[in-house]
Protein backbone atom coordinates (compact mmCIF):
# COMPACT_ATOMS: atom_id res chain seq x y z
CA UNK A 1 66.95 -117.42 94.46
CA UNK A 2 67.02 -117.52 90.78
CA UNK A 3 69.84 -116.02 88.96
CA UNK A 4 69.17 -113.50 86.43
CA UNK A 5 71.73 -112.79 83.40
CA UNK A 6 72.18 -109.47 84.56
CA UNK A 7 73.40 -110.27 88.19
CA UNK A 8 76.77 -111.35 87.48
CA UNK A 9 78.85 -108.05 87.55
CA UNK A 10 77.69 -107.15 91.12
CA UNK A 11 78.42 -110.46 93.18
CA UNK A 12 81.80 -110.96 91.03
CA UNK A 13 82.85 -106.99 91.88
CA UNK A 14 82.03 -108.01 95.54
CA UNK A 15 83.93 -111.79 95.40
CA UNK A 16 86.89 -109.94 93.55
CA UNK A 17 87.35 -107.40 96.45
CA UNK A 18 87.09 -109.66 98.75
CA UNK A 19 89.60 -112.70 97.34
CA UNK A 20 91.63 -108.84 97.03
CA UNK A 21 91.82 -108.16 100.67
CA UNK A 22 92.15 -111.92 101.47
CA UNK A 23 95.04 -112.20 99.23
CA UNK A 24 96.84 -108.92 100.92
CA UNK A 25 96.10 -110.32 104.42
CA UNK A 26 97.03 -113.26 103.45
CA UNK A 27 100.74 -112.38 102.95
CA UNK A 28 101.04 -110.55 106.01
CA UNK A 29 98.41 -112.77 108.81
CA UNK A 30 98.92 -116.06 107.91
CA UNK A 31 98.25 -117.68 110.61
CA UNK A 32 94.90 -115.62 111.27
CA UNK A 33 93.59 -115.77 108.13
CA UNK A 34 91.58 -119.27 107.72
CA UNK A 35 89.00 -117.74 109.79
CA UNK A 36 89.07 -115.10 107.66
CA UNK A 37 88.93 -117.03 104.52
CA UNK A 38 86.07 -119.35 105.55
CA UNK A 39 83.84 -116.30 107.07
CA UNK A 40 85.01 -114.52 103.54
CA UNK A 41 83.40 -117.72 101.69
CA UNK A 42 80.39 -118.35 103.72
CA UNK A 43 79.80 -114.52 103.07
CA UNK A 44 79.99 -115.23 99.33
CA UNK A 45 78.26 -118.80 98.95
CA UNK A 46 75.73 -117.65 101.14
CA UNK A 47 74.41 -115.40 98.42
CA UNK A 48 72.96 -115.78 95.35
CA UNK A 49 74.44 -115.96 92.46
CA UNK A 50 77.72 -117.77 94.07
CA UNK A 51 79.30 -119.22 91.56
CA UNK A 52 79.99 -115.45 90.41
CA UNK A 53 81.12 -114.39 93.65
CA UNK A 54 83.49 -117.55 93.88
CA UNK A 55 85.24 -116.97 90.47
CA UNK A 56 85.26 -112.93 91.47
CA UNK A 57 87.13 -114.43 94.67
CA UNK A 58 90.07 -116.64 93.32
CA UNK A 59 90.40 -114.03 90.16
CA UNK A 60 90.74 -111.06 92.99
CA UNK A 61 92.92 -113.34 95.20
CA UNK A 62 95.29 -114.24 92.38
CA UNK A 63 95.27 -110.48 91.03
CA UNK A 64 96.23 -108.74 94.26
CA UNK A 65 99.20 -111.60 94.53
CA UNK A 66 100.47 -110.75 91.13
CA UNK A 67 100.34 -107.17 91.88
CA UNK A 68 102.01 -107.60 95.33
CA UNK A 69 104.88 -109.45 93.41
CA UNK A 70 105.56 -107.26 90.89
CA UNK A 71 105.97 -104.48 93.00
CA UNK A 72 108.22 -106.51 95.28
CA UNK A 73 110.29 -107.31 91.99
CA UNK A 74 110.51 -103.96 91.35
CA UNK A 75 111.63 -102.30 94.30
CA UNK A 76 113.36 -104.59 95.86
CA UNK A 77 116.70 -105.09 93.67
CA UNK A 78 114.71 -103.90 90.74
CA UNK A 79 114.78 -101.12 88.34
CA UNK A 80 113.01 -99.04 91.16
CA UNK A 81 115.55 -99.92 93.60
CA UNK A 82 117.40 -96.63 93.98
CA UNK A 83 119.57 -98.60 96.88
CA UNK A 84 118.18 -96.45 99.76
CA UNK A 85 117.85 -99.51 101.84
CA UNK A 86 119.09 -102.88 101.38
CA UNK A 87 116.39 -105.66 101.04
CA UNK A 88 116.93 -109.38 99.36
CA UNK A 89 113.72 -110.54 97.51
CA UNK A 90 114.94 -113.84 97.09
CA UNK A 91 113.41 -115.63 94.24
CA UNK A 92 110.66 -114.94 93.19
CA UNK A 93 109.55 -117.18 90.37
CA UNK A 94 108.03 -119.55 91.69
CA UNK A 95 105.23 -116.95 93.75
CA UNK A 96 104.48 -115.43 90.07
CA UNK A 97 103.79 -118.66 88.92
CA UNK A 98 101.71 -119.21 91.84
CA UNK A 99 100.34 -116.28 91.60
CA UNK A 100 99.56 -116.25 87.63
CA UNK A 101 98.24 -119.67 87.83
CA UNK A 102 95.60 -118.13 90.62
CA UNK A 103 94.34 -114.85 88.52
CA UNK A 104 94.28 -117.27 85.19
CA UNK A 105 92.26 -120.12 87.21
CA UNK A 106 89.81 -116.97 88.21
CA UNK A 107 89.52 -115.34 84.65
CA UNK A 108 89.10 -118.98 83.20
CA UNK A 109 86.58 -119.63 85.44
CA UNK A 110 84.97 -116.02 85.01
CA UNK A 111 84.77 -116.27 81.08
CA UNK A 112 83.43 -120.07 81.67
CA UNK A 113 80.59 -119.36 84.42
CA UNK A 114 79.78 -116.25 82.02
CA UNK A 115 79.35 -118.20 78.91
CA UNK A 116 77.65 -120.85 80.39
CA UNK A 117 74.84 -118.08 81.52
């Protein structure tokens, strides 16, 4: 299938919900999620246009991560901790860097696989 410069928007909205979800399940199914993953990617490269879809994936899978995080760092010991329960978040610097590294590896990529279009 040829890609057309119009059809990136679609496949990356679809890779970035899904590299979403995959990041959220992630956190909490661990040990059920490389099934999930590799049916998530065969979904995606299965398609055309993948590259798209792939970049929509890591960018939505680093994203979700960061957002996770933050509210984590927030509410747990955090300004929006009104200390209605107790909860120890640990550090969590090295997860945002993760994290960040993951959603600026996907935007990179995005702004790259666009240009090159």
């Amino acid at each position: 299938m040829v890609e057309t410069r119009g059809s990136f928007a679609g496949p990356w909205l679809v890779g970035f919900a899904l590299g979403a979800a995959n990041g959220t399940l992630y956190l909490s199914l661990a040990m059920l999620m490389l099934p999930l993953i590799a049916a998530s990617l065969v979904l995606l490269l299965w398609r055309a246009p993948r590259l798209a879809s792939f970049v929509g994936f890591v960018a939505g899978w680093g994203f979700m991560w960061v957002v996770l995080f933050s509210r984590l760092a927030l509410t747990c010991g955090g300004p929006l901790d009104f200390g209605a329960r107790e909860c120890d978040a640990g550090e969590l610097a090295p997860w945002f860097m993760v994290a960040g590294a993951i959603l600026a590896a996907g935007l990179l990529e995005t702004v790259a696989v666009r240009r090159s279009r």
